[in-house]
PDB file of N, CA and C in Angstrom:
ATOM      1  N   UNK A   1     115.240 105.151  94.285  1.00  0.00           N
ATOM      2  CA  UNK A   1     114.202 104.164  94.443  1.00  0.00           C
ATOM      3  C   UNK A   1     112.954 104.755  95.081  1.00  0.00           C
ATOM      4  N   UNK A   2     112.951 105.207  96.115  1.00  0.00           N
ATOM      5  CA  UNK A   2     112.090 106.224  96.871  1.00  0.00           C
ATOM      6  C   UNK A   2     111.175 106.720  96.001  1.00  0.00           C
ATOM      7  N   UNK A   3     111.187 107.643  94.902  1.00  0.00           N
ATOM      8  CA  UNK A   3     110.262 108.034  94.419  1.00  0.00           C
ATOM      9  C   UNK A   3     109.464 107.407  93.732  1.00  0.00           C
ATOM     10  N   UNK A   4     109.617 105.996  93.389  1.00  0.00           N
ATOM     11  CA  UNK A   4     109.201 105.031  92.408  1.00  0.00           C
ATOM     12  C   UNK A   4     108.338 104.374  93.646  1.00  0.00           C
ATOM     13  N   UNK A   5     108.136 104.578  94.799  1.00  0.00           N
ATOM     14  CA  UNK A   5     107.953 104.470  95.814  1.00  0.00           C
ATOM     15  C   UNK A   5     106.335 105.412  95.713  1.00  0.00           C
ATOM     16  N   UNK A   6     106.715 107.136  95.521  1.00  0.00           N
ATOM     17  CA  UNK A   6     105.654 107.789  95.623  1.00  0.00           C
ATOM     18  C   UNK A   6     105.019 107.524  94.312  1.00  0.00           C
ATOM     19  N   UNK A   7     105.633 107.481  93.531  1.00  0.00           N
ATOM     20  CA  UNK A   7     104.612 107.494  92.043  1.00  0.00           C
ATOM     21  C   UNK A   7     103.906 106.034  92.265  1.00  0.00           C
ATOM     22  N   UNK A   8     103.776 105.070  92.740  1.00  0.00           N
ATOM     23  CA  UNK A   8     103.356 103.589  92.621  1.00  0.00           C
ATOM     24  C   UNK A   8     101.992 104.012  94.130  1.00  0.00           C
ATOM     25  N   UNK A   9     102.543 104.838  95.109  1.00  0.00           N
ATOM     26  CA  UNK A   9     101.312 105.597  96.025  1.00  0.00           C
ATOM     27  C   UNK A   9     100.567 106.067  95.347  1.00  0.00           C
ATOM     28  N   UNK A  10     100.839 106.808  94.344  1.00  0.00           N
ATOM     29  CA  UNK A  10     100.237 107.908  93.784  1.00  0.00           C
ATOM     30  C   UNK A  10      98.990 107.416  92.824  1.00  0.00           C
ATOM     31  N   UNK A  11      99.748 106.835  91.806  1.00  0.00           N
ATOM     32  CA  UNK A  11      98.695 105.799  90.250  1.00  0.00           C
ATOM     33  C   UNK A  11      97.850 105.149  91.657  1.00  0.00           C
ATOM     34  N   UNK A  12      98.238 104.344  93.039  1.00  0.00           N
ATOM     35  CA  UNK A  12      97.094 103.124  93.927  1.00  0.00           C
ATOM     36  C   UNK A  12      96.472 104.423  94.406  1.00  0.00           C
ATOM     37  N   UNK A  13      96.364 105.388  94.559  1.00  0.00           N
ATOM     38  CA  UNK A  13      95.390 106.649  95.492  1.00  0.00           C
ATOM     39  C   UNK A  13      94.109 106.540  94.735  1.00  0.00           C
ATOM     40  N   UNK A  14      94.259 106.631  93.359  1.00  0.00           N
ATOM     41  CA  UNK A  14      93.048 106.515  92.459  1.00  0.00           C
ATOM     42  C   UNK A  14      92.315 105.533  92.134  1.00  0.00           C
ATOM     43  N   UNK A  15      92.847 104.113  93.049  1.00  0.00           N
ATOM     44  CA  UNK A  15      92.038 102.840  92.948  1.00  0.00           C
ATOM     45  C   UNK A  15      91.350 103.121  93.951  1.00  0.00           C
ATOM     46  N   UNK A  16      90.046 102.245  94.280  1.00  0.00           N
ATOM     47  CA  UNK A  16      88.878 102.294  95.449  1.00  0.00           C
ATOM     48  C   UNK A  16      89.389 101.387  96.076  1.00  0.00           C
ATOM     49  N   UNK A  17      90.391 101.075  96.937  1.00  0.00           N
ATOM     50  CA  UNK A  17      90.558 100.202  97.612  1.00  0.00           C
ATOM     51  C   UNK A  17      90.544 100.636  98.960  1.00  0.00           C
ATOM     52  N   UNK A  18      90.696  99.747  99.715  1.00  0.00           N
ATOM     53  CA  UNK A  18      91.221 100.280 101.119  1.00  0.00           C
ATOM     54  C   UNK A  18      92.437 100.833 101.438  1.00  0.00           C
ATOM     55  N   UNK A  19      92.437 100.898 102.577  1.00  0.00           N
ATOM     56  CA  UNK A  19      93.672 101.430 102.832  1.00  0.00           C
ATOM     57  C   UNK A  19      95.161 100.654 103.202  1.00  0.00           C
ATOM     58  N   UNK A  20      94.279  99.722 103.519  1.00  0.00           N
ATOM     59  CA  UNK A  20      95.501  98.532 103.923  1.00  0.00           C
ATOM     60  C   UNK A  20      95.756  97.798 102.272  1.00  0.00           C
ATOM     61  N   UNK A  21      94.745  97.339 101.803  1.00  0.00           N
ATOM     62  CA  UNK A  21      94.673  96.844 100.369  1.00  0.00           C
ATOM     63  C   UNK A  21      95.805  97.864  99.499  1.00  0.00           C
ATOM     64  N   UNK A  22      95.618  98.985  99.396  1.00  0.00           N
ATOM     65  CA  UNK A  22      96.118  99.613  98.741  1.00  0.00           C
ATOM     66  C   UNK A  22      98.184 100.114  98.941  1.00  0.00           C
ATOM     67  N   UNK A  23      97.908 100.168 100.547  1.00  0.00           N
ATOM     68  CA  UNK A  23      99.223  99.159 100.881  1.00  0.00           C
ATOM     69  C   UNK A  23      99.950  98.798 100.598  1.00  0.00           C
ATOM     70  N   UNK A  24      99.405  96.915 100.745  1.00  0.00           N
ATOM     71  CA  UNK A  24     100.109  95.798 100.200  1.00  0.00           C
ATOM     72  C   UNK A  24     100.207  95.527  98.604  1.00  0.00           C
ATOM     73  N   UNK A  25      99.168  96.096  98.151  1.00  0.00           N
ATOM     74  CA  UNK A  25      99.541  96.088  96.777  1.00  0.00           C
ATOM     75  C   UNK A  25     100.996  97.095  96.524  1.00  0.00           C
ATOM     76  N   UNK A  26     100.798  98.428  97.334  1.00  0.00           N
ATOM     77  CA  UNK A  26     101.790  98.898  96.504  1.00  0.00           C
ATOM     78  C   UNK A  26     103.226  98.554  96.962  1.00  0.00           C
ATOM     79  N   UNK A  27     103.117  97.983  98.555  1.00  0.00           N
ATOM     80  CA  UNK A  27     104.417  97.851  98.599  1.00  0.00           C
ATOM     81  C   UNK A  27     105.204  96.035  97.624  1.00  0.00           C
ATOM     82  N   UNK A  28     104.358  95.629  97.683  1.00  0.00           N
ATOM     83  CA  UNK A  28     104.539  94.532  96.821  1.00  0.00           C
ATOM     84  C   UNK A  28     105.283  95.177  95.581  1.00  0.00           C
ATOM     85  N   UNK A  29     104.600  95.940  94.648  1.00  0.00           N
ATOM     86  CA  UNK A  29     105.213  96.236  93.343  1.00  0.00           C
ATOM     87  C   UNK A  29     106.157  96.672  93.660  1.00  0.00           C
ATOM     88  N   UNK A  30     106.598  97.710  94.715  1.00  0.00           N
ATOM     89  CA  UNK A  30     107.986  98.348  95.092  1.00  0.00           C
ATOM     90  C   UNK A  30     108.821  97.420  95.070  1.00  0.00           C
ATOM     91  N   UNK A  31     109.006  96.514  95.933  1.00  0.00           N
ATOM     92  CA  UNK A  31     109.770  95.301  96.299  1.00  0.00           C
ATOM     93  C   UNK A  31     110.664  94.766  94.801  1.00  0.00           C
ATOM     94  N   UNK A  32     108.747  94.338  94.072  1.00  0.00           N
ATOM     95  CA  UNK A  32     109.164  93.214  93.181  1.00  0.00           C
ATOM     96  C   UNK A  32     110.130  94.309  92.191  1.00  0.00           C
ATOM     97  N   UNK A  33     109.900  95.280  92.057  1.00  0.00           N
ATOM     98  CA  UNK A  33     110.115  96.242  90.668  1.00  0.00           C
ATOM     99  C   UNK A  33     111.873  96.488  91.454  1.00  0.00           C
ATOM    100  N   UNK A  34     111.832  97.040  92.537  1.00  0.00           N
ATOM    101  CA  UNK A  34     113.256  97.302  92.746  1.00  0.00           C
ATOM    102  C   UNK A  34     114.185  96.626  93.294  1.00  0.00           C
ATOM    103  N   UNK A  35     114.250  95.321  94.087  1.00  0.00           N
ATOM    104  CA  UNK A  35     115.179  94.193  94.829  1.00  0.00           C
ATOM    105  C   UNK A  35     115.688  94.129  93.600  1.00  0.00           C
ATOM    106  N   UNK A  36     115.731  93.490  92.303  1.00  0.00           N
ATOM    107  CA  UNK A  36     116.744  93.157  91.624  1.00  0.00           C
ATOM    108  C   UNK A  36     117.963  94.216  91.464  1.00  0.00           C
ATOM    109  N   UNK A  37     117.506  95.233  91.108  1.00  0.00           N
ATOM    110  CA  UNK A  37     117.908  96.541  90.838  1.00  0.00           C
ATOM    111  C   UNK A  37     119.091  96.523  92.221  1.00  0.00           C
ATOM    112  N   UNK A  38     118.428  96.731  93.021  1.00  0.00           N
ATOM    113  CA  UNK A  38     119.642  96.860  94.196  1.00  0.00           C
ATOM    114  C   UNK A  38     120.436  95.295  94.396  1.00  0.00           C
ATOM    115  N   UNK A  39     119.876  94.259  94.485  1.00  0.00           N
ATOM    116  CA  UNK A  39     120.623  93.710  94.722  1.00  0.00           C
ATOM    117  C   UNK A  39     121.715  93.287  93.327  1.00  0.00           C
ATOM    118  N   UNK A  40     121.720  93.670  92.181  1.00  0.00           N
ATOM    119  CA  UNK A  40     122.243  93.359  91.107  1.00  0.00           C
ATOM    120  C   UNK A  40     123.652  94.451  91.715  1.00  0.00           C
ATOM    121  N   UNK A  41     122.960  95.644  92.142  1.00  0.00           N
ATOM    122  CA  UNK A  41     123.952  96.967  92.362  1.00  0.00           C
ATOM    123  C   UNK A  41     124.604  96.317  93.541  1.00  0.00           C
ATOM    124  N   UNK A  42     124.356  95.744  94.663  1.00  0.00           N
ATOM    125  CA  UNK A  42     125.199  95.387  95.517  1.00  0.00           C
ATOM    126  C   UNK A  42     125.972  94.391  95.083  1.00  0.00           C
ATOM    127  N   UNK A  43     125.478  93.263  94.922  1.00  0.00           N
ATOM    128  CA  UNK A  43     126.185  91.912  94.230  1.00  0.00           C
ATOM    129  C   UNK A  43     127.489  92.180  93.529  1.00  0.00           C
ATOM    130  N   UNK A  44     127.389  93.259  92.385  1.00  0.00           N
ATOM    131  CA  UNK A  44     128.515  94.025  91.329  1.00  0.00           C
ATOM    132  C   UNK A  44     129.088  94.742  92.365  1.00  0.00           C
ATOM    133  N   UNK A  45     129.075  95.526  93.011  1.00  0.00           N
ATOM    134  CA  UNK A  45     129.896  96.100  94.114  1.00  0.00           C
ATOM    135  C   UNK A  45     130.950  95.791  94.680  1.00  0.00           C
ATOM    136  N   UNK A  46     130.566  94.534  95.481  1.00  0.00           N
ATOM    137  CA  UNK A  46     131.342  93.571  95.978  1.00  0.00           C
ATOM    138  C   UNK A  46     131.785  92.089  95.493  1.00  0.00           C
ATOM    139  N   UNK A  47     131.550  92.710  93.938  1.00  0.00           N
ATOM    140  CA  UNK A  47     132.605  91.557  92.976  1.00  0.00           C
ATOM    141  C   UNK A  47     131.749  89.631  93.346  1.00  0.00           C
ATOM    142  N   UNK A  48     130.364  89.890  93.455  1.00  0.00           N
ATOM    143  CA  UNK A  48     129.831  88.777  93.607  1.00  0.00           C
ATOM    144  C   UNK A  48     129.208  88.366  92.754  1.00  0.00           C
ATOM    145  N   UNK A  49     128.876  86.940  92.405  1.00  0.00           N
ATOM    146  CA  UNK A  49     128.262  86.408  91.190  1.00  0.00           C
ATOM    147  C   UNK A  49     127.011  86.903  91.236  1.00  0.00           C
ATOM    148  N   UNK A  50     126.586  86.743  89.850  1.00  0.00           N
ATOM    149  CA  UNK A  50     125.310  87.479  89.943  1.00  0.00           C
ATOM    150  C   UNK A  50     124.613  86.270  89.015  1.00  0.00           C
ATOM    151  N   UNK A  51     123.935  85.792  89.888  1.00  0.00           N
ATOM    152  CA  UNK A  51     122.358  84.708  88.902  1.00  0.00           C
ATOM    153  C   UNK A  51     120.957  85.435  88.982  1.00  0.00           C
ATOM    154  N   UNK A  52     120.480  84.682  88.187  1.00  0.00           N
ATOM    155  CA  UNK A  52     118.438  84.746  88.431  1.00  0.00           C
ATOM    156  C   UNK A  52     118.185  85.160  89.558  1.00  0.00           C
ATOM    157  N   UNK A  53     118.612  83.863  90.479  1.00  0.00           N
ATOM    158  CA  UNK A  53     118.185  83.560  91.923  1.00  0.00           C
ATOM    159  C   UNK A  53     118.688  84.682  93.095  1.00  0.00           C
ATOM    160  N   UNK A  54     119.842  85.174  92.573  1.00  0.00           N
ATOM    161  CA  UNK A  54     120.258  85.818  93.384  1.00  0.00           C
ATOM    162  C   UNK A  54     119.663  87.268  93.376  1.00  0.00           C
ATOM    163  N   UNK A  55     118.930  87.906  92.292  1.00  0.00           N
ATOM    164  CA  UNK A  55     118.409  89.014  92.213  1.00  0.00           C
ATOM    165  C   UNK A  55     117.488  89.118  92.762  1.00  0.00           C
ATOM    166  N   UNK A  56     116.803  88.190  93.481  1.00  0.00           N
ATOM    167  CA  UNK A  56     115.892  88.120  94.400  1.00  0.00           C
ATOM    168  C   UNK A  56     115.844  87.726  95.486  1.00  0.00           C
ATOM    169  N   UNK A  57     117.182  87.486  95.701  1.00  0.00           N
ATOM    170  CA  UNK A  57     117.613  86.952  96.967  1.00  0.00           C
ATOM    171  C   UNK A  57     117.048  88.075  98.502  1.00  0.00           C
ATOM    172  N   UNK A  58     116.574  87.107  99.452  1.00  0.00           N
ATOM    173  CA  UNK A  58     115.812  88.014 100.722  1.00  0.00           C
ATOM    174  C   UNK A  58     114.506  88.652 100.298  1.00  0.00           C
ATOM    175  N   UNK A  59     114.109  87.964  99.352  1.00  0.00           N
ATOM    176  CA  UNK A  59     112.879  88.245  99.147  1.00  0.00           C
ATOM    177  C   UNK A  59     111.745  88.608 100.127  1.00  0.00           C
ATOM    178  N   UNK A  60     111.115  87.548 100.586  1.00  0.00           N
ATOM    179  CA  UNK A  60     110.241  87.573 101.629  1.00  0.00           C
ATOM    180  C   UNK A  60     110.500  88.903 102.569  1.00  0.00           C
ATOM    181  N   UNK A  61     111.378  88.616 103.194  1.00  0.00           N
ATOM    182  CA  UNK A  61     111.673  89.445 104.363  1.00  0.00           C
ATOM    183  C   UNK A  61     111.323  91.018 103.797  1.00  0.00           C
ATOM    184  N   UNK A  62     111.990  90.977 102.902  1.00  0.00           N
ATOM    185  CA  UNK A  62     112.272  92.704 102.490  1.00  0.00           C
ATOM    186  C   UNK A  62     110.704  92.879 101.553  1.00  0.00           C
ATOM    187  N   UNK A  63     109.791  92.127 101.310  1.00  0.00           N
ATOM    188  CA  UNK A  63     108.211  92.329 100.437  1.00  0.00           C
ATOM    189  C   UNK A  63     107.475  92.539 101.774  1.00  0.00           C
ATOM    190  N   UNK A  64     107.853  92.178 102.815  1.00  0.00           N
ATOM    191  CA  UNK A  64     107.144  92.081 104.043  1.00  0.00           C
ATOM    192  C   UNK A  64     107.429  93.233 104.523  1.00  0.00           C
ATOM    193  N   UNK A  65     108.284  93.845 104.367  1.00  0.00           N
ATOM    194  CA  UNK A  65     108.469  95.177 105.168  1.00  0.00           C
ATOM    195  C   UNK A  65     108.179  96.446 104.325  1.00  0.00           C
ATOM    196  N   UNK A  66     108.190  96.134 102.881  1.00  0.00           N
ATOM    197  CA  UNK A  66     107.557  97.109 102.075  1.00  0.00           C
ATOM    198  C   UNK A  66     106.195  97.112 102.065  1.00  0.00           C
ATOM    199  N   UNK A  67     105.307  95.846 102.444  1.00  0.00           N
ATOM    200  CA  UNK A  67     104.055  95.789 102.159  1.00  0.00           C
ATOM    201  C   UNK A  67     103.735  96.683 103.693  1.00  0.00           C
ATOM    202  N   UNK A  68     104.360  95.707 105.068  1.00  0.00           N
ATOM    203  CA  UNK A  68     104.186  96.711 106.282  1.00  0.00           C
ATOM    204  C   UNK A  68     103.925  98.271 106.202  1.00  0.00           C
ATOM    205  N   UNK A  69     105.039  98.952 105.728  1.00  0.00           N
ATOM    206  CA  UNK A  69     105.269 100.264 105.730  1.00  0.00           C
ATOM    207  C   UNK A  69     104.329 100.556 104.358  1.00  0.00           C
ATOM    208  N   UNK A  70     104.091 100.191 103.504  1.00  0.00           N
ATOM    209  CA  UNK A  70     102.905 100.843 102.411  1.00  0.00           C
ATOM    210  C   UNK A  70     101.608 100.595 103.507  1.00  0.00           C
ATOM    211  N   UNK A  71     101.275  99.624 104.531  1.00  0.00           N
ATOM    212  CA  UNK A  71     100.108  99.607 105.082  1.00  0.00           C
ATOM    213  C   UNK A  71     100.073 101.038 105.621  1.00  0.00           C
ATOM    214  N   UNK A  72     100.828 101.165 106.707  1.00  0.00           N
ATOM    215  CA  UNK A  72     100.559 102.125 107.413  1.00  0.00           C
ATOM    216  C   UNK A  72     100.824 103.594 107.048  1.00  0.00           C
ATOM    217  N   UNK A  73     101.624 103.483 105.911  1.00  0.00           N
ATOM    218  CA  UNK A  73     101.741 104.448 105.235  1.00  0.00           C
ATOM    219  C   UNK A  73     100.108 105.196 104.916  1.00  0.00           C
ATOM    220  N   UNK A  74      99.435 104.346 104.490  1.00  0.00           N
ATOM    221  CA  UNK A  74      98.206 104.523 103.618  1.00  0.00           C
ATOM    222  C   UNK A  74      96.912 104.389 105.019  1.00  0.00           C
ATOM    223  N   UNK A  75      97.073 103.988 106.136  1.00  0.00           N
ATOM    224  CA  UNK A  75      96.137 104.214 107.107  1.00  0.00           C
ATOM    225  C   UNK A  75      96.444 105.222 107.901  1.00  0.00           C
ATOM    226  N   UNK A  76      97.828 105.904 107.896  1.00  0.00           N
ATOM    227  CA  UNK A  76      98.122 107.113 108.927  1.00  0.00           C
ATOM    228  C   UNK A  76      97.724 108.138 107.426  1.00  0.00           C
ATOM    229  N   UNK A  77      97.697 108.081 106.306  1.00  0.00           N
ATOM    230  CA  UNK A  77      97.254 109.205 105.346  1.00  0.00           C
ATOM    231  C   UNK A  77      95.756 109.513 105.438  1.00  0.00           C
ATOM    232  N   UNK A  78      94.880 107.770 105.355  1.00  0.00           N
ATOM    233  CA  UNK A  78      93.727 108.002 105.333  1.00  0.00           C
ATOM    234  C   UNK A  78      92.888 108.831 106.668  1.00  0.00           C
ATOM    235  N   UNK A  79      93.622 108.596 108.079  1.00  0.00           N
ATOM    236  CA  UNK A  79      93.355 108.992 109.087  1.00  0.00           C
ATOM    237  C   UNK A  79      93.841 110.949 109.301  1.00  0.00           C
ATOM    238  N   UNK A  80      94.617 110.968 108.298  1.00  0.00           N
ATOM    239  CA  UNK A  80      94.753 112.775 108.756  1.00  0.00           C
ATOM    240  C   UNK A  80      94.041 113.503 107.420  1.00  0.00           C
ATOM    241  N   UNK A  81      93.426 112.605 106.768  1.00  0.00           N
ATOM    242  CA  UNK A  81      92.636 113.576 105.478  1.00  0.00           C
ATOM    243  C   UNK A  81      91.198 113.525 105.883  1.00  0.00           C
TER     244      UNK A  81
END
């Protein structure tokens, strides 16, 4: 997942945005693009039903902490270049 992580940094480096902007956008797409993915992989793991709803289950919480960490990700980069 991680690297889908740097490549989604990488394509937002070449937008003019800010640094925080650029961020939350990317940790947003991280989130949205990979929570199903894992939670489909956990859910099947432990032999749990798997719906719509549930592939997105903990949403919020976990878009909030990807958008967090893409912020500062992208203001501790802009600050040492």
């Amino acid at each position: 997942k991680f690297p889908f992580f740097e490549a989604t940094n990488v394509i937002m480096s070449g937008v003019d945005l800010s640094p925080s902007l650029r961020g939350t956008v990317t940790g947003a797409v991280f989130c949205t693009t990979t929570l199903p993915i894992t939670n489909y992989r956990f859910r099947k793991s432990m032999s749990m039903p798997i719906t719509a709803s549930s592939l997105y289950q903990a949403y919020l919480p976990t878009v909030l902490r990807d958008i967090i960490y893409g912020i500062v990700r992208n203001k501790v980069m802009s600050g040492m270049v």
